[in-house]
PDB file of N, CA and C in Angstrom:
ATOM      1  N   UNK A   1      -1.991  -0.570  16.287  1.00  0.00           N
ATOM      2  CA  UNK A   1      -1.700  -0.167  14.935  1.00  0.00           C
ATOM      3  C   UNK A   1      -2.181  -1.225  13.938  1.00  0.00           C
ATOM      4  N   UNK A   2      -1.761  -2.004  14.073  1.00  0.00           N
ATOM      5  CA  UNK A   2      -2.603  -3.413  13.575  1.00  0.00           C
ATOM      6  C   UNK A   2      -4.095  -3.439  12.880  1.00  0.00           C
ATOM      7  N   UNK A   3      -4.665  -3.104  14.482  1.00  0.00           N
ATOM      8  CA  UNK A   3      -6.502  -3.095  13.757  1.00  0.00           C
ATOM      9  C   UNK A   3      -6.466  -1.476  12.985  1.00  0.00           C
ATOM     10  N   UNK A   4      -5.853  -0.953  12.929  1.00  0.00           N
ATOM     11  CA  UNK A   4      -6.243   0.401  12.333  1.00  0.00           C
ATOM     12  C   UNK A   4      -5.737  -0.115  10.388  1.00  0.00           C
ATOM     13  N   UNK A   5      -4.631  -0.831  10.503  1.00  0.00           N
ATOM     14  CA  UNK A   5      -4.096  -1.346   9.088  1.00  0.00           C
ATOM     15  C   UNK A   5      -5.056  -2.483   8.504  1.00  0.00           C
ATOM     16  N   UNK A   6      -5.622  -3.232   9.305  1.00  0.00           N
ATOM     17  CA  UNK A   6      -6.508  -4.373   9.240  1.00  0.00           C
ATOM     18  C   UNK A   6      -7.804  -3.489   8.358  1.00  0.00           C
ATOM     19  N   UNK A   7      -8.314  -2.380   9.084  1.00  0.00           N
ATOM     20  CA  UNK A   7      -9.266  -1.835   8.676  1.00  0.00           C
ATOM     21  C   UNK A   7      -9.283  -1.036   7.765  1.00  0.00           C
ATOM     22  N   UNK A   8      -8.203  -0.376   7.790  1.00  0.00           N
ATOM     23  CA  UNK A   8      -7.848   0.509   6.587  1.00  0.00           C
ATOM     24  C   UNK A   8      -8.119  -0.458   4.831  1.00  0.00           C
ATOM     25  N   UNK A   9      -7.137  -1.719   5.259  1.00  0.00           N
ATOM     26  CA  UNK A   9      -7.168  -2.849   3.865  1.00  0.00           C
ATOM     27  C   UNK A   9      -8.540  -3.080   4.040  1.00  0.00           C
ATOM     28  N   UNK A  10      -8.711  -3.576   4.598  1.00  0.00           N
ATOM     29  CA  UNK A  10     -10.938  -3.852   4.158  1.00  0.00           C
ATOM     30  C   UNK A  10     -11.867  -2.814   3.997  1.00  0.00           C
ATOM     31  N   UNK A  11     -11.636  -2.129   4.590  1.00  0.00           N
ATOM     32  CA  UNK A  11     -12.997  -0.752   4.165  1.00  0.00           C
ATOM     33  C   UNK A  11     -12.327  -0.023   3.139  1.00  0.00           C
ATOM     34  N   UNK A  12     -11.042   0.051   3.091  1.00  0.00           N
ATOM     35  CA  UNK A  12     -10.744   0.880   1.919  1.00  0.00           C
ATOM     36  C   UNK A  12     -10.547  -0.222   0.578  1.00  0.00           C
ATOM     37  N   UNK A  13     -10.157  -1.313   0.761  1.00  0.00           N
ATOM     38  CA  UNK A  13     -10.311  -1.760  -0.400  1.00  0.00           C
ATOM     39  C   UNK A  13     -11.574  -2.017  -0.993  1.00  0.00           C
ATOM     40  N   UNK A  14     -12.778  -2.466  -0.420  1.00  0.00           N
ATOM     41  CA  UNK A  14     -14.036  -2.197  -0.647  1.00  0.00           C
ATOM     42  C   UNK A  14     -14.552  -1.123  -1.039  1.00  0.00           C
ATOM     43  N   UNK A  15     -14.014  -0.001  -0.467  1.00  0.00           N
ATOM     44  CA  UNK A  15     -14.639   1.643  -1.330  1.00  0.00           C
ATOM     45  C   UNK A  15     -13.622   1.942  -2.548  1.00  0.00           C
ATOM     46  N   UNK A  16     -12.388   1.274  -2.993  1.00  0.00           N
ATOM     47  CA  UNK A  16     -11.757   1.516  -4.074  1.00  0.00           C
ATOM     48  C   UNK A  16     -12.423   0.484  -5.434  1.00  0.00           C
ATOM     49  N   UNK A  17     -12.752  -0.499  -4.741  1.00  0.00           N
ATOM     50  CA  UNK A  17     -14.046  -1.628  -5.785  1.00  0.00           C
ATOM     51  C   UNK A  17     -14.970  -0.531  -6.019  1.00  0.00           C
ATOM     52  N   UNK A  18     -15.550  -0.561  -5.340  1.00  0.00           N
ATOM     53  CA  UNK A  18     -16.822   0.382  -5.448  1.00  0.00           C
ATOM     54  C   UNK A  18     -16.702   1.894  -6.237  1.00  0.00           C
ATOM     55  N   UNK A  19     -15.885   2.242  -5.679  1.00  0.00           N
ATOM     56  CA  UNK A  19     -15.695   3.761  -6.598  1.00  0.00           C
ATOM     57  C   UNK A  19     -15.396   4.695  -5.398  1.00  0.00           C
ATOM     58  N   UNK A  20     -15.930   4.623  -4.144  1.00  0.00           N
ATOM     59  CA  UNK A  20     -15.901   5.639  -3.158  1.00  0.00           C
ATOM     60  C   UNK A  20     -14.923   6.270  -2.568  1.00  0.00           C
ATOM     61  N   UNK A  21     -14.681   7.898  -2.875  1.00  0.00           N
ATOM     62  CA  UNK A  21     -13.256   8.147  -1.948  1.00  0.00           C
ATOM     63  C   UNK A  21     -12.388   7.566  -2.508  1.00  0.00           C
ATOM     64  N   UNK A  22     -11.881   7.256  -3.576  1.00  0.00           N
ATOM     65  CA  UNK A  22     -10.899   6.839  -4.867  1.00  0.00           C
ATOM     66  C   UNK A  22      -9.531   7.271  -3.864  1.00  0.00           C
ATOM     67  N   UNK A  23      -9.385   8.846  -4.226  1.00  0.00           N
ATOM     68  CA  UNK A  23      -8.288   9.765  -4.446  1.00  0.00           C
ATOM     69  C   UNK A  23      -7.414   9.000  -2.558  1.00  0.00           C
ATOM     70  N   UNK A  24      -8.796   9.489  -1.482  1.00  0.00           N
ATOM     71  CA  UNK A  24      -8.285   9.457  -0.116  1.00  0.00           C
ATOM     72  C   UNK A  24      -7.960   8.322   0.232  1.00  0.00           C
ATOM     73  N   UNK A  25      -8.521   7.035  -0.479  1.00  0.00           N
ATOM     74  CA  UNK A  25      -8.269   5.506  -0.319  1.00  0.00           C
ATOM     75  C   UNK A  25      -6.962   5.308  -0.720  1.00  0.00           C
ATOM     76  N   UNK A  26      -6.882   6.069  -2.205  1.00  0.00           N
ATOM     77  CA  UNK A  26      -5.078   5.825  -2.650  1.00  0.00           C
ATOM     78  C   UNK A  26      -4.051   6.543  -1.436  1.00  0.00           C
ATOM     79  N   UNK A  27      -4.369   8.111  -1.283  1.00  0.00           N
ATOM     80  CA  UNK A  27      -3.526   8.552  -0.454  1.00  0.00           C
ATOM     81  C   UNK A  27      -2.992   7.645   0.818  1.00  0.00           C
ATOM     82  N   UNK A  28      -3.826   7.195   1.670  1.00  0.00           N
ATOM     83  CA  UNK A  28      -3.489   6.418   2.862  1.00  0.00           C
ATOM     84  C   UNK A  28      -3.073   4.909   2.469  1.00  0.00           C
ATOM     85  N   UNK A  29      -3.246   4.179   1.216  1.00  0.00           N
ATOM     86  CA  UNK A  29      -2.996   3.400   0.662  1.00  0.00           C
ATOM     87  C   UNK A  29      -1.349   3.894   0.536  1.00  0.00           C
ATOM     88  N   UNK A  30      -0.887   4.678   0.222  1.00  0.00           N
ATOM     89  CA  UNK A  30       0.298   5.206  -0.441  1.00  0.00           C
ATOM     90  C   UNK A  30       0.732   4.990   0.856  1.00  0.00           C
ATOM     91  N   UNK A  31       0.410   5.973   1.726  1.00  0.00           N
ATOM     92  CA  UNK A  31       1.180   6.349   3.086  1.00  0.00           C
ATOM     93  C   UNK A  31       1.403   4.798   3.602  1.00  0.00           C
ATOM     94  N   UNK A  32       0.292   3.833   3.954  1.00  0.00           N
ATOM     95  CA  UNK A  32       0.474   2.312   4.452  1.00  0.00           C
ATOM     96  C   UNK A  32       2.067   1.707   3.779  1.00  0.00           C
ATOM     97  N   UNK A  33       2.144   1.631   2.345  1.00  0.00           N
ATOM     98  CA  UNK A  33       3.025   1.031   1.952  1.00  0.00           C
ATOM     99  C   UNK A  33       4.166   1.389   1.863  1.00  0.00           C
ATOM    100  N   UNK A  34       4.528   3.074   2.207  1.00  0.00           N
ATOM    101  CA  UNK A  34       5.736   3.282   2.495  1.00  0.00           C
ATOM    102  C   UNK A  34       6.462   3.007   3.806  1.00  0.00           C
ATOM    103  N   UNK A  35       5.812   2.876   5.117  1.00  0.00           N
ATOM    104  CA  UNK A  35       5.674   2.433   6.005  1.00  0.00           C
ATOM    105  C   UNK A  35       5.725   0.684   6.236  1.00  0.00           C
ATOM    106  N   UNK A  36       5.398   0.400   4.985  1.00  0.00           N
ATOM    107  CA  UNK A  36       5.566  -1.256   5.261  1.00  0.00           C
ATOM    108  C   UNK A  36       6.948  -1.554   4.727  1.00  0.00           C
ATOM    109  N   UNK A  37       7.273  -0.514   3.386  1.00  0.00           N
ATOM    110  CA  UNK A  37       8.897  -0.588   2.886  1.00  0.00           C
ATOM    111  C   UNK A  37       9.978  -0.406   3.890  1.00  0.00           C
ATOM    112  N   UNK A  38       9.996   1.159   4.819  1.00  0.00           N
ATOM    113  CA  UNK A  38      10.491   1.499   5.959  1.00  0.00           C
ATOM    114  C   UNK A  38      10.953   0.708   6.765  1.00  0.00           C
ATOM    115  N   UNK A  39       9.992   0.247   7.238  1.00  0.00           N
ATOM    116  CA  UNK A  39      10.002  -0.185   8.800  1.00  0.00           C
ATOM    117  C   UNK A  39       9.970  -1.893   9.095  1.00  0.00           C
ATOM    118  N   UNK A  40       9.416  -2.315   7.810  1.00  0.00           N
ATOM    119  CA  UNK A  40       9.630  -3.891   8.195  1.00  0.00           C
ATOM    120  C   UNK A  40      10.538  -4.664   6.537  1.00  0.00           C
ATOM    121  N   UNK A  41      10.218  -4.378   5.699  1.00  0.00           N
ATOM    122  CA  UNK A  41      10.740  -5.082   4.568  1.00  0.00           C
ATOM    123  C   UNK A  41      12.160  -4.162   4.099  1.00  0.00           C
ATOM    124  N   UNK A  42      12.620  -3.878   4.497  1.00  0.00           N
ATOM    125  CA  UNK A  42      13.873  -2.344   3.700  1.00  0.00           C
ATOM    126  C   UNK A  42      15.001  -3.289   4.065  1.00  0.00           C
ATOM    127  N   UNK A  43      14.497  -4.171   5.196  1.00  0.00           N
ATOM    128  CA  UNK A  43      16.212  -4.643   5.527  1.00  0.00           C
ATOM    129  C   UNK A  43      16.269  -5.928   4.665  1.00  0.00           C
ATOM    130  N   UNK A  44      15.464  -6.471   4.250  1.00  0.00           N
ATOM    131  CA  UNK A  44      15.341  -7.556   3.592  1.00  0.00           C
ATOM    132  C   UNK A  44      15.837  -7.177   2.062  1.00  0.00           C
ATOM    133  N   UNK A  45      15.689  -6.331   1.664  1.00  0.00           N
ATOM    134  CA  UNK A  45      16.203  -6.171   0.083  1.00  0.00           C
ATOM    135  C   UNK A  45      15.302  -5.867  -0.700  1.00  0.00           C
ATOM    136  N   UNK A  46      15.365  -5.419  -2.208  1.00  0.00           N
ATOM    137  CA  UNK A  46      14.476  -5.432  -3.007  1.00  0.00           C
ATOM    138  C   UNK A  46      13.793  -6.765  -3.227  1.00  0.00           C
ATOM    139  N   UNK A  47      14.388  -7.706  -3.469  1.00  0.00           N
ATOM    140  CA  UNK A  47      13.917  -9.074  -3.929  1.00  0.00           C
ATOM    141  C   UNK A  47      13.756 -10.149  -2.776  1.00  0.00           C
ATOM    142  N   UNK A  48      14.364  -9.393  -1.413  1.00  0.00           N
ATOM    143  CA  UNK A  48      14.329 -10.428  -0.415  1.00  0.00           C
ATOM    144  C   UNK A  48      15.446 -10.782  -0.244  1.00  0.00           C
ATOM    145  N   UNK A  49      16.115 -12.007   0.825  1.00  0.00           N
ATOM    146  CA  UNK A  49      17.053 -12.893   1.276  1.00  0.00           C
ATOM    147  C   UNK A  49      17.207 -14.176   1.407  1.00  0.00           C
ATOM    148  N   UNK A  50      16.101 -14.468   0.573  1.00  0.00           N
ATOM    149  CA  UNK A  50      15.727 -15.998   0.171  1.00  0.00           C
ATOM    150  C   UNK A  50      15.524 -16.263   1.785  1.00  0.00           C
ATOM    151  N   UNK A  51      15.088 -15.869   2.825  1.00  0.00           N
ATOM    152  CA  UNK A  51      14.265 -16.099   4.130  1.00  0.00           C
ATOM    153  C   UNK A  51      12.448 -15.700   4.184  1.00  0.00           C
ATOM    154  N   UNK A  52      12.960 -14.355   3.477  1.00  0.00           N
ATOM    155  CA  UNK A  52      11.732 -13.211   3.370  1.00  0.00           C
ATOM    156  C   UNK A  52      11.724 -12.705   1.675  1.00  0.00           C
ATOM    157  N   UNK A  53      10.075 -12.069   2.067  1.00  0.00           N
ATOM    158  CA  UNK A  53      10.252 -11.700   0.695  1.00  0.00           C
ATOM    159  C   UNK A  53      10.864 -10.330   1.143  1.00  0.00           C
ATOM    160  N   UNK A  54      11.152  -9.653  -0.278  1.00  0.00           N
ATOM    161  CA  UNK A  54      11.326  -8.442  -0.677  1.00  0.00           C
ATOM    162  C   UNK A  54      10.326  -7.607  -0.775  1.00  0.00           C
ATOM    163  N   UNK A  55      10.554  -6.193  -1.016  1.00  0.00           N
ATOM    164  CA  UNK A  55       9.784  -5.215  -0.785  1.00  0.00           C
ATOM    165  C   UNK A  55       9.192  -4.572  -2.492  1.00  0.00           C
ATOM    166  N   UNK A  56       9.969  -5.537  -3.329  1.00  0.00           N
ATOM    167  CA  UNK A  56       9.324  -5.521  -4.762  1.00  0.00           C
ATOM    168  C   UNK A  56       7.869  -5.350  -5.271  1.00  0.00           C
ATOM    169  N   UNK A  57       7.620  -6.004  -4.306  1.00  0.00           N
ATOM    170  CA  UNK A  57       5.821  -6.353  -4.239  1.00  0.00           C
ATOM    171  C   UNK A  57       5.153  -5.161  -3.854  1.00  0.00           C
ATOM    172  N   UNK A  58       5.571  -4.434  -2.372  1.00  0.00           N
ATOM    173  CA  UNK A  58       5.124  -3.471  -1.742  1.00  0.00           C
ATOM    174  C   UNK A  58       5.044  -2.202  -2.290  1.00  0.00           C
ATOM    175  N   UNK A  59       6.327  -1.736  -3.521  1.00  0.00           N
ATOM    176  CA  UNK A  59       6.711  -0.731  -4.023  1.00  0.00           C
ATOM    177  C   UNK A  59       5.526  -0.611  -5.112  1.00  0.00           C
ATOM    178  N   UNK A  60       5.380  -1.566  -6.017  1.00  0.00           N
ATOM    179  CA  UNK A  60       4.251  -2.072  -7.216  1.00  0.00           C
ATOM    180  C   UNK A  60       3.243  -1.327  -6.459  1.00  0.00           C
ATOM    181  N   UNK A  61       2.572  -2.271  -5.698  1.00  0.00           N
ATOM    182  CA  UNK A  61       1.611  -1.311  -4.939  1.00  0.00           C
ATOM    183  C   UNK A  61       1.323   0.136  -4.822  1.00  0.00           C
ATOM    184  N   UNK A  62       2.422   0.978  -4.405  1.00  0.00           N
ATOM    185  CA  UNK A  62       2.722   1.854  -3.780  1.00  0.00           C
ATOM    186  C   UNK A  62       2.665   2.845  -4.848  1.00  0.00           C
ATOM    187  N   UNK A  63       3.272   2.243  -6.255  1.00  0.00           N
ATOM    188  CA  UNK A  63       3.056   3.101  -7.643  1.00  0.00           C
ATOM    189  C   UNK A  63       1.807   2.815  -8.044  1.00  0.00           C
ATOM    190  N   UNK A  64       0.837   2.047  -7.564  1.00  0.00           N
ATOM    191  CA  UNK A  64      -0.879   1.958  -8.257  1.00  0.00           C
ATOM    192  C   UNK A  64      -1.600   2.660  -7.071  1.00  0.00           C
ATOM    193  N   UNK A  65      -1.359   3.000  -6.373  1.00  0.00           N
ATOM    194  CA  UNK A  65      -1.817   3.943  -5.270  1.00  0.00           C
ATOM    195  C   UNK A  65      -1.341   5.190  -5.710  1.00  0.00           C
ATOM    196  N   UNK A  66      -0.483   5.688  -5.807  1.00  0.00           N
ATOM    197  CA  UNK A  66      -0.086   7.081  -6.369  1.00  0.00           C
ATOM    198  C   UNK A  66      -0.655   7.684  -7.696  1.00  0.00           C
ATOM    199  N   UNK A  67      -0.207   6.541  -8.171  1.00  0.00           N
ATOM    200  CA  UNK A  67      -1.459   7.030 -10.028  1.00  0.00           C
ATOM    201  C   UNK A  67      -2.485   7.035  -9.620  1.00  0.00           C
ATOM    202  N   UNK A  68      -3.344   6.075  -8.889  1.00  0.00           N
ATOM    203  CA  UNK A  68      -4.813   6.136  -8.890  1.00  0.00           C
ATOM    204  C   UNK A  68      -5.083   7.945  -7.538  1.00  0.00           C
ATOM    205  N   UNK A  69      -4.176   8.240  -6.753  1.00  0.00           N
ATOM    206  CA  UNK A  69      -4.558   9.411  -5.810  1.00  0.00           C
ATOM    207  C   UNK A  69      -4.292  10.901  -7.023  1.00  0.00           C
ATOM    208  N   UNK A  70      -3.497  10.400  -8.150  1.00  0.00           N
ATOM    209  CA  UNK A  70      -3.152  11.671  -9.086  1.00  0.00           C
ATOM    210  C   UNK A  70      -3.380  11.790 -10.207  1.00  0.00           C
ATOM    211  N   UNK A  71      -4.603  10.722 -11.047  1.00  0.00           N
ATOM    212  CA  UNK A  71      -5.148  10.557 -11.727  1.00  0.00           C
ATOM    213  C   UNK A  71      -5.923  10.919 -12.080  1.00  0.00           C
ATOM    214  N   UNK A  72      -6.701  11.830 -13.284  1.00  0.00           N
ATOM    215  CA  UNK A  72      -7.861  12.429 -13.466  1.00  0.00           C
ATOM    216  C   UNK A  72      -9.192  11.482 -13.611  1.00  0.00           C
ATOM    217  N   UNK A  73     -10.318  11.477 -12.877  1.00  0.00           N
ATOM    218  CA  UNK A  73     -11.144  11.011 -13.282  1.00  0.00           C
ATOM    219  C   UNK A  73     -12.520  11.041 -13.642  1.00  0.00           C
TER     220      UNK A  73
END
């Protein structure tokens, strides 16, 4: 799962620079970061536990992925 997330962040962030596949880059962009809220940062808090961060960061994300997949352009 790893190299599939590894690859997803580099080829897709490179085709969202570029312009390519905008909409499908955000969609799976979206899907990645709810999955990173879920499953590894949710127990940690919004802001964290002063161990870890929080999932504050991840969510931000997660709303510039959604505008950019529902955005006219």
């Amino acid at each position: 799962m790893g190299y599939g997330v590894a690859l997803l962040e580099v080829v897709g962030g490179i085709a969202l620079i570029i312009g390519i596949g905008t909409r499908l880059v955000a969609v799976l962009f979206a899907l990645l970061m709810v999955g990173a809220i879920v499953k590894v940062k949710f127990a940690a808090g919004f802001l964290g536990n002063g161990e870890t961060a929080g999932w504050e960061f991840d969510l931000t994300l997660l709303a510039i992925s959604v505008y950019l997949a529902f955005s006219e352009q």
